[in-house]
N, C-alpha and C. Protein backbone atom coordinates (compact mmCIF):
# COMPACT_ATOMS: atom_id res chain seq x y z
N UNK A 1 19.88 -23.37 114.94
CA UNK A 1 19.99 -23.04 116.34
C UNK A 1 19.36 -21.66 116.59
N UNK A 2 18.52 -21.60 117.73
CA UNK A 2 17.68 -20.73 118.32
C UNK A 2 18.40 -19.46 118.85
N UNK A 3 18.59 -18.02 118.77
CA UNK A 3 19.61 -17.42 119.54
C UNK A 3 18.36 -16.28 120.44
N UNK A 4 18.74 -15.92 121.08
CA UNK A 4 17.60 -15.01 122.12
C UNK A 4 19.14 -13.73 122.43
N UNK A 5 18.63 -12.43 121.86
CA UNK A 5 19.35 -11.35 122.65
C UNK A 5 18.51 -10.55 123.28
N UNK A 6 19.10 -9.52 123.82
CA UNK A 6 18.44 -8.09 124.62
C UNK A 6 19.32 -7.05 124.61
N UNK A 7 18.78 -6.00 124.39
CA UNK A 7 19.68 -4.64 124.17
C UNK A 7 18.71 -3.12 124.14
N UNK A 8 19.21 -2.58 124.19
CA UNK A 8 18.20 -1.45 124.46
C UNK A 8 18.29 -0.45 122.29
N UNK A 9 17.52 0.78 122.54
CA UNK A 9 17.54 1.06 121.19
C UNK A 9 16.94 2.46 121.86
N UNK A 10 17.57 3.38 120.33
CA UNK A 10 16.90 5.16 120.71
C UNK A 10 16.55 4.91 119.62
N UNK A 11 15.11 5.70 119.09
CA UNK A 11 14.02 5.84 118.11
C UNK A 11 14.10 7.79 118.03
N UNK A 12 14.03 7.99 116.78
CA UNK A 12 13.35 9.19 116.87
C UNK A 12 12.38 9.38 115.16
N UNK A 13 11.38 9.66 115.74
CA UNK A 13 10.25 9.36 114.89
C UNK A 13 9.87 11.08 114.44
N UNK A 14 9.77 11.28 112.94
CA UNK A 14 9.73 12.44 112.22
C UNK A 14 8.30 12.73 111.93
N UNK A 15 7.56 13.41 111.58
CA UNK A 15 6.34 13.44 111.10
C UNK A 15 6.68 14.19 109.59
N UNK A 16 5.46 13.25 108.71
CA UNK A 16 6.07 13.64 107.46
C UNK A 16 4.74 13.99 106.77
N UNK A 17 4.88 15.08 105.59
CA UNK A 17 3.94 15.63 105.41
C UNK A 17 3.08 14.96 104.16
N UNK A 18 1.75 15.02 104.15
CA UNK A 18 0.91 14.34 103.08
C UNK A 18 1.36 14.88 101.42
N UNK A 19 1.22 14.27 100.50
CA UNK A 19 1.19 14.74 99.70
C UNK A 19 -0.22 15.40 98.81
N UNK A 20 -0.05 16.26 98.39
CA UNK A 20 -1.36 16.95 97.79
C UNK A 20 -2.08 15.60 97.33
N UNK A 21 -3.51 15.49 97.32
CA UNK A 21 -4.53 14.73 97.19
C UNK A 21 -4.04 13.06 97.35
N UNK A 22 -3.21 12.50 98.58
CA UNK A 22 -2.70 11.37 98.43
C UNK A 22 -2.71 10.85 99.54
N UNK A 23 -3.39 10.05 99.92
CA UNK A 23 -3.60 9.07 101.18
C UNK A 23 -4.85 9.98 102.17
N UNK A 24 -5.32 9.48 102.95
CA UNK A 24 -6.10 9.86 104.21
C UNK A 24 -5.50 10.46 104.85
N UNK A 25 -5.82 12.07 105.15
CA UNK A 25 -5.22 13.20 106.53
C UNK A 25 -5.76 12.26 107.99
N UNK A 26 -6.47 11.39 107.72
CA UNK A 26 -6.60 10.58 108.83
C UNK A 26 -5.21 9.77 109.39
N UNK A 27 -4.57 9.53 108.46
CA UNK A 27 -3.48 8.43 108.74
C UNK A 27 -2.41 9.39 108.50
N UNK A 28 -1.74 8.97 110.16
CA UNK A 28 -0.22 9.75 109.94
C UNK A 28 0.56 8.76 109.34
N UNK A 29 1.67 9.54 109.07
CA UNK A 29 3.19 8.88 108.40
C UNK A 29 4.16 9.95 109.22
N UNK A 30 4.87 8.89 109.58
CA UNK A 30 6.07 9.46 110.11
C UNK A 30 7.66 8.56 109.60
N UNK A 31 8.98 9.03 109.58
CA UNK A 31 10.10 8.33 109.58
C UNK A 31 10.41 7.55 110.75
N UNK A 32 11.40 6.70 110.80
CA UNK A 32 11.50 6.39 111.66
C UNK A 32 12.92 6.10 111.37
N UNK A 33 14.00 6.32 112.67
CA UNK A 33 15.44 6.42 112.64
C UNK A 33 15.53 5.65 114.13
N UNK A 34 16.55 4.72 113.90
CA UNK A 34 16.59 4.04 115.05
C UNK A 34 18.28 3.66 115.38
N UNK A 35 18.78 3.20 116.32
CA UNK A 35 20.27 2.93 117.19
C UNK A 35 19.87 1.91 117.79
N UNK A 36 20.24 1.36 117.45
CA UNK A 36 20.11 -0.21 118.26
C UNK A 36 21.77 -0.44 119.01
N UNK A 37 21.92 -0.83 120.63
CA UNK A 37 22.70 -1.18 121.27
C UNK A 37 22.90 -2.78 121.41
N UNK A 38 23.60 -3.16 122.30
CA UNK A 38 23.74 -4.70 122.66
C UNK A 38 24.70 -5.40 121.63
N UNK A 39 24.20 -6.93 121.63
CA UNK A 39 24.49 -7.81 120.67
C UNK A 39 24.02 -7.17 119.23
N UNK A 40 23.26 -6.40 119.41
CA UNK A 40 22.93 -5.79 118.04
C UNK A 40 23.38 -4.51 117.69
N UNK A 41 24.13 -4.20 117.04
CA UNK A 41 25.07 -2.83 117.13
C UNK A 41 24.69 -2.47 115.48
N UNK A 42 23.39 -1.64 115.43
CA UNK A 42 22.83 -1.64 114.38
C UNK A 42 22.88 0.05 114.03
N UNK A 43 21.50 0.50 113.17
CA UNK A 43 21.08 1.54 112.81
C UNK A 43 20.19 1.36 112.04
N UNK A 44 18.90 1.90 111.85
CA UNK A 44 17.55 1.51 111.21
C UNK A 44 16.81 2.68 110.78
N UNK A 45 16.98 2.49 109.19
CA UNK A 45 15.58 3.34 109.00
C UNK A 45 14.25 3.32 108.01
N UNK A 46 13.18 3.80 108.31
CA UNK A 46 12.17 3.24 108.18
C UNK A 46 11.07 4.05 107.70
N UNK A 47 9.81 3.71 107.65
CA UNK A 47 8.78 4.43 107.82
C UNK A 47 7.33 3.58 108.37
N UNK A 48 6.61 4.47 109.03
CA UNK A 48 5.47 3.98 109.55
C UNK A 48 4.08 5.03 109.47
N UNK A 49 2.78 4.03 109.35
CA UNK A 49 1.55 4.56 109.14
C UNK A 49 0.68 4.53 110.34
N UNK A 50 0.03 5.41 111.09
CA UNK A 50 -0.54 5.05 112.17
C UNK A 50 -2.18 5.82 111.72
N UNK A 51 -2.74 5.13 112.68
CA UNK A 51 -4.50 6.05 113.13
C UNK A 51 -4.73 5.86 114.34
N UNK A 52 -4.88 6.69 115.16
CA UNK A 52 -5.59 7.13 116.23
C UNK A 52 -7.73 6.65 116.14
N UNK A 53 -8.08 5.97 116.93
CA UNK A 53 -9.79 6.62 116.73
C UNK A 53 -10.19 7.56 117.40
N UNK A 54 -11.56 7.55 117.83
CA UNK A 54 -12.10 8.56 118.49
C UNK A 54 -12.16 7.93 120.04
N UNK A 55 -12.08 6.33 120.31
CA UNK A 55 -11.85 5.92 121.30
C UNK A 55 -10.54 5.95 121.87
N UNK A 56 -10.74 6.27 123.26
CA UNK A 56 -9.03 6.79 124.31
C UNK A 56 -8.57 5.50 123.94
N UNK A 57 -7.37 5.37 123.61
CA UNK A 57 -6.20 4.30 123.88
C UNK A 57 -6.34 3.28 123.06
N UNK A 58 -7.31 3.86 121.68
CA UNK A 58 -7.18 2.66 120.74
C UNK A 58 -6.95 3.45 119.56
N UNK A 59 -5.95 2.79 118.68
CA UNK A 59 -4.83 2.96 117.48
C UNK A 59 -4.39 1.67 116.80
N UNK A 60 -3.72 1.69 115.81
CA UNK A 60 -3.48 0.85 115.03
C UNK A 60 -1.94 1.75 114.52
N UNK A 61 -0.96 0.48 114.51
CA UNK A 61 0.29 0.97 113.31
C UNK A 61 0.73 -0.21 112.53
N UNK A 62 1.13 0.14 111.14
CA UNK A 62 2.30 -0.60 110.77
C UNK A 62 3.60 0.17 110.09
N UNK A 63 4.51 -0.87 110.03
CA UNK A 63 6.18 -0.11 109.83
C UNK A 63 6.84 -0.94 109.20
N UNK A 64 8.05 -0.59 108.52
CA UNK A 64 8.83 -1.22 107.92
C UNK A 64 10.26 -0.06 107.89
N UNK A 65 11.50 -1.04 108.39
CA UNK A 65 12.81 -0.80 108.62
C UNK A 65 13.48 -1.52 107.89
N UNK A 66 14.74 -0.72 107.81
CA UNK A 66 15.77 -1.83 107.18
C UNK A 66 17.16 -1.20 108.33
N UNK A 67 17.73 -2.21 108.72
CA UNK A 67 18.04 -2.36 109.86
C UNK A 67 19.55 -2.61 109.33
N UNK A 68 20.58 -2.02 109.69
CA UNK A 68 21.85 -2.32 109.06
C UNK A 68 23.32 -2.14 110.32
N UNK A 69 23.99 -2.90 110.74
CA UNK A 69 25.10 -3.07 110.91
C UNK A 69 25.20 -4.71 111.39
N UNK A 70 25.52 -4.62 112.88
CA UNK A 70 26.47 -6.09 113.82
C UNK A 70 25.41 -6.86 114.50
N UNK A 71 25.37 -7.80 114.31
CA UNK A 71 24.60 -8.78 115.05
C UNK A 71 25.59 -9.99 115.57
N UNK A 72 25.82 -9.99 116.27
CA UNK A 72 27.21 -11.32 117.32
C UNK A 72 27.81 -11.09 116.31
N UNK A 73 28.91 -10.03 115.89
CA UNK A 73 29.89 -10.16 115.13
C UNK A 73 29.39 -10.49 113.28
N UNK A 74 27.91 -10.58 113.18
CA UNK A 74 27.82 -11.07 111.78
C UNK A 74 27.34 -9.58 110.97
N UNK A 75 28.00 -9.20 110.22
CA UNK A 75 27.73 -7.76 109.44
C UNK A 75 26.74 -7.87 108.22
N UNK A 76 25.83 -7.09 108.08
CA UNK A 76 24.75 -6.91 106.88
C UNK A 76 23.54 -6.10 107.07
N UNK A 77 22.54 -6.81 106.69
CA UNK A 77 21.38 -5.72 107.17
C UNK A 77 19.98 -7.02 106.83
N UNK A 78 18.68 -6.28 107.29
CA UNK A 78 17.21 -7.35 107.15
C UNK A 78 16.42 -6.47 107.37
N UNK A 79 15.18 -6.39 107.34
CA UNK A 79 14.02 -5.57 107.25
C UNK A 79 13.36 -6.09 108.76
N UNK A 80 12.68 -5.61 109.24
CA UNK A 80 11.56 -6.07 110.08
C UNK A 80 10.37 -5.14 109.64
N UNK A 81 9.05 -6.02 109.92
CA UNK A 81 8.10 -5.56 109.39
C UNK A 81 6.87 -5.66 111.01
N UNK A 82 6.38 -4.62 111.28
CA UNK A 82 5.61 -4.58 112.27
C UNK A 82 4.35 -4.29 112.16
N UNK A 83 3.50 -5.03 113.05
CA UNK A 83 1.89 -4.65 112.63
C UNK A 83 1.25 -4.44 114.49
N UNK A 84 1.10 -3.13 115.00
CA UNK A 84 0.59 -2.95 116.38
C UNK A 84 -0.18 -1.93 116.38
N UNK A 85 -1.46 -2.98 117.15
CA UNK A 85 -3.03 -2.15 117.28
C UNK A 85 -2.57 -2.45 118.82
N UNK A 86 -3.78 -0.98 119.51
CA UNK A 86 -4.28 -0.85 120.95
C UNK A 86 -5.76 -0.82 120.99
N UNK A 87 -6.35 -1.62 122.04
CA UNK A 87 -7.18 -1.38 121.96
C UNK A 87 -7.80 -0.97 123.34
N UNK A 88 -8.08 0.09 123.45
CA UNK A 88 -8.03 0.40 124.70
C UNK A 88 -7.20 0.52 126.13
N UNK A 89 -6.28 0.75 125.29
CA UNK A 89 -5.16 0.23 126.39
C UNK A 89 -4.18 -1.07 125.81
N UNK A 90 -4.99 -2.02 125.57
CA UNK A 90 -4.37 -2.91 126.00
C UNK A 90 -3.90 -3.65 124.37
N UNK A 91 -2.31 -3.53 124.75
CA UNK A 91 -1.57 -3.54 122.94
C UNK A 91 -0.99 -4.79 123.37
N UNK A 92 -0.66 -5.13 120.88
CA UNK A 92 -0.24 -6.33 120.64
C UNK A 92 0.06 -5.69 119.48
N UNK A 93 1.75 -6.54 119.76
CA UNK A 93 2.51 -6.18 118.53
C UNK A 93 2.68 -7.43 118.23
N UNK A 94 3.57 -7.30 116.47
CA UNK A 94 3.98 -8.06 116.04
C UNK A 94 5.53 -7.57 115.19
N UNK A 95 6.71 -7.91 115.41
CA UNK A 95 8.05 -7.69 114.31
C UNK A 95 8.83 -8.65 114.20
N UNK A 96 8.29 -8.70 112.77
CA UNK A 96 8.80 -10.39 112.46
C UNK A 96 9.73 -9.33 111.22
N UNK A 97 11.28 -10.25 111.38
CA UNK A 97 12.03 -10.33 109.96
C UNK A 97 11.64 -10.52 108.55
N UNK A 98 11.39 -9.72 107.68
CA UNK A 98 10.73 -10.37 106.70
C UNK A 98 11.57 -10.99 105.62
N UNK A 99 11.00 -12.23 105.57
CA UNK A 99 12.04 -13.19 104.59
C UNK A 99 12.44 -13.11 103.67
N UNK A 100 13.59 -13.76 103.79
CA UNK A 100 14.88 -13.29 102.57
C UNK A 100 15.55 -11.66 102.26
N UNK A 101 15.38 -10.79 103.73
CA UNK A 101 15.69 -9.86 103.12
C UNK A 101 16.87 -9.76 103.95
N UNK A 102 17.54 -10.56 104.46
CA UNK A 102 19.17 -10.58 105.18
C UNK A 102 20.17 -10.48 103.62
N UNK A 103 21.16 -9.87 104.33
CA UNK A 103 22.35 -9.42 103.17
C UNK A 103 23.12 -9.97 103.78
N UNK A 104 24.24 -10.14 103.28
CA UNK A 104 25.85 -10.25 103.40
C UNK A 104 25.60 -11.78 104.50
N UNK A 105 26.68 -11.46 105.63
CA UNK A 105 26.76 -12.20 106.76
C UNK A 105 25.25 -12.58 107.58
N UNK A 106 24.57 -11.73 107.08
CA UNK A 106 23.42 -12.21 107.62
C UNK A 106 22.01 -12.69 106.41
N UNK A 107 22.59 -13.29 105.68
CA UNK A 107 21.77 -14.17 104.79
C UNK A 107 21.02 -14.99 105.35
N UNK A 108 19.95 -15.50 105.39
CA UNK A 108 18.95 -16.71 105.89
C UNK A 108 18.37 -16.41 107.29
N UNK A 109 18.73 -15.11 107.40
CA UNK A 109 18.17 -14.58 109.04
C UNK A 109 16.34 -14.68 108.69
N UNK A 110 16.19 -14.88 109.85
CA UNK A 110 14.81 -15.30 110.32
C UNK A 110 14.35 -14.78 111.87
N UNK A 111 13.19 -14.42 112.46
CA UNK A 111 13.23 -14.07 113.37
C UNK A 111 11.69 -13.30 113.76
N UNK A 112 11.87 -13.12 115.39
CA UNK A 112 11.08 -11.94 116.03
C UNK A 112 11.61 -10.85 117.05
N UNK A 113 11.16 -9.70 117.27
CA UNK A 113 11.45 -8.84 118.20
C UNK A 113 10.08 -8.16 118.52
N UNK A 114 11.02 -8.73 120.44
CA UNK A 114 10.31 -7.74 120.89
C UNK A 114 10.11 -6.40 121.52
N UNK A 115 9.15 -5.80 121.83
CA UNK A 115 9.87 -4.13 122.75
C UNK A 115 8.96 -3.94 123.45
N UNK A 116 9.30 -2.99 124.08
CA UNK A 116 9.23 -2.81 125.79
C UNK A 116 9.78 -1.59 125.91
N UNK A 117 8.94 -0.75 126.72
CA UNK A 117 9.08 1.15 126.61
C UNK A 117 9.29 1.06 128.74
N UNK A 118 10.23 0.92 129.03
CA UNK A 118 10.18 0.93 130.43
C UNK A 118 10.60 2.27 131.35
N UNK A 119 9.97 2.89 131.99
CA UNK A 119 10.96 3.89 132.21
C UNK A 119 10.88 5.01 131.35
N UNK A 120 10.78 4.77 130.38
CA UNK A 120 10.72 5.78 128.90
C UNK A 120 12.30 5.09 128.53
N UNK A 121 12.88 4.10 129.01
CA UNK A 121 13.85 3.18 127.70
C UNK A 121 13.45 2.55 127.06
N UNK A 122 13.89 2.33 125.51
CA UNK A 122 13.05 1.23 124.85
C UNK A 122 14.41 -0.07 125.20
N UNK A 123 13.61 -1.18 125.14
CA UNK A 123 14.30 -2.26 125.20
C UNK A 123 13.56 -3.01 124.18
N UNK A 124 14.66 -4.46 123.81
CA UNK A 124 14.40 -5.14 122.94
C UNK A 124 14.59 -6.65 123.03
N UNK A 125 14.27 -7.25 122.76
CA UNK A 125 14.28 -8.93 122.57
C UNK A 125 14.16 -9.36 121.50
N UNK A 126 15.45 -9.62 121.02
CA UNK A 126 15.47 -10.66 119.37
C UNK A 126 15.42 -12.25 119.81
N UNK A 127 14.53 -12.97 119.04
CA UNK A 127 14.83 -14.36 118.71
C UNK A 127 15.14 -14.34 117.04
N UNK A 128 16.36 -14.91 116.79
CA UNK A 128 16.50 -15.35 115.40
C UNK A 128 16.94 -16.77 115.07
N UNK A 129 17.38 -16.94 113.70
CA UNK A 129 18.05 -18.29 113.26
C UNK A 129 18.46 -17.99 112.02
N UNK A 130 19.17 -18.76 111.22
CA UNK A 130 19.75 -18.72 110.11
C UNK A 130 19.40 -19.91 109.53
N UNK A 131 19.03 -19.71 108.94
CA UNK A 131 18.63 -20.88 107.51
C UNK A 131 20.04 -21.78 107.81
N UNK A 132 20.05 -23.25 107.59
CA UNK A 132 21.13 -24.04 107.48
C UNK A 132 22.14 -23.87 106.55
N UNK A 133 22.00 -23.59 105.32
CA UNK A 133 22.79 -22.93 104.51
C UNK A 133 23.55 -21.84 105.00
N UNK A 134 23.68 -21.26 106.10
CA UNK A 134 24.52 -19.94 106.24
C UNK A 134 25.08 -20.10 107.59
């Protein structure tokens, strides 16, 4: 069975420093610490790689969280894994659950989210499911 939530979330994103001779000063890295509200009564943390080009409003990121408390009452934790380029403006994300990494009560979780910066709130939209086994 298909479940659809919405809830809002606070992010605060760290900038983190290169290590001597290791990766591209082109590509940032930052942490990422997150609060998730709603049906999802979480806490997330993470890290992400971004680049900027030399063209206005085009970038590229990806990220990876591990995401830990309440989802409708079911307790554990899952990763989401995100991949979002702009290109000129005009963006496309992707945060899909990455499989098999649900714990506890939330074993066999599966899923997408989405977000939405409105206002300067972030909001969110989960679709998930659980493997039949759970």
């Amino acid at each position: 069975m298909k479940h659809q939530i919405n809830g809002t979330f606070e992010v605060k994103l760290a900038p983190q420093a290169h290590e001597d001779n290791v990766g591209d000063p082109g590509v940032g890295r930052m942490s990422i610490a997150k609060q998730f509200f709603g049906d999802l009564d979480a806490s997330s943390k993470g890290q992400m790689l971004a680049v900027r080009t030399d063209v206005k409003d085009s970038a590229g990121y990806v990220a990876l969280e591990r995401v830990v408390g309440t989802l409708q009452g079911r307790t554990g934790s899952f990763a989401l894994q995100h991949s979002g380029t702009m290109t000129r403006g005009e963006k496309q994300l992707s945060v899909t659950v990455v499989p098999d990494s649900g714990t506890d009560e939330l074993t066999g979780i599966s899923g997408t989210m989405g977000i939405e910066i409105v206002e300067g709130k972030h909001l969110y939209t989960f679709e998930y499911t659980f493997a039949s086994a759970n």
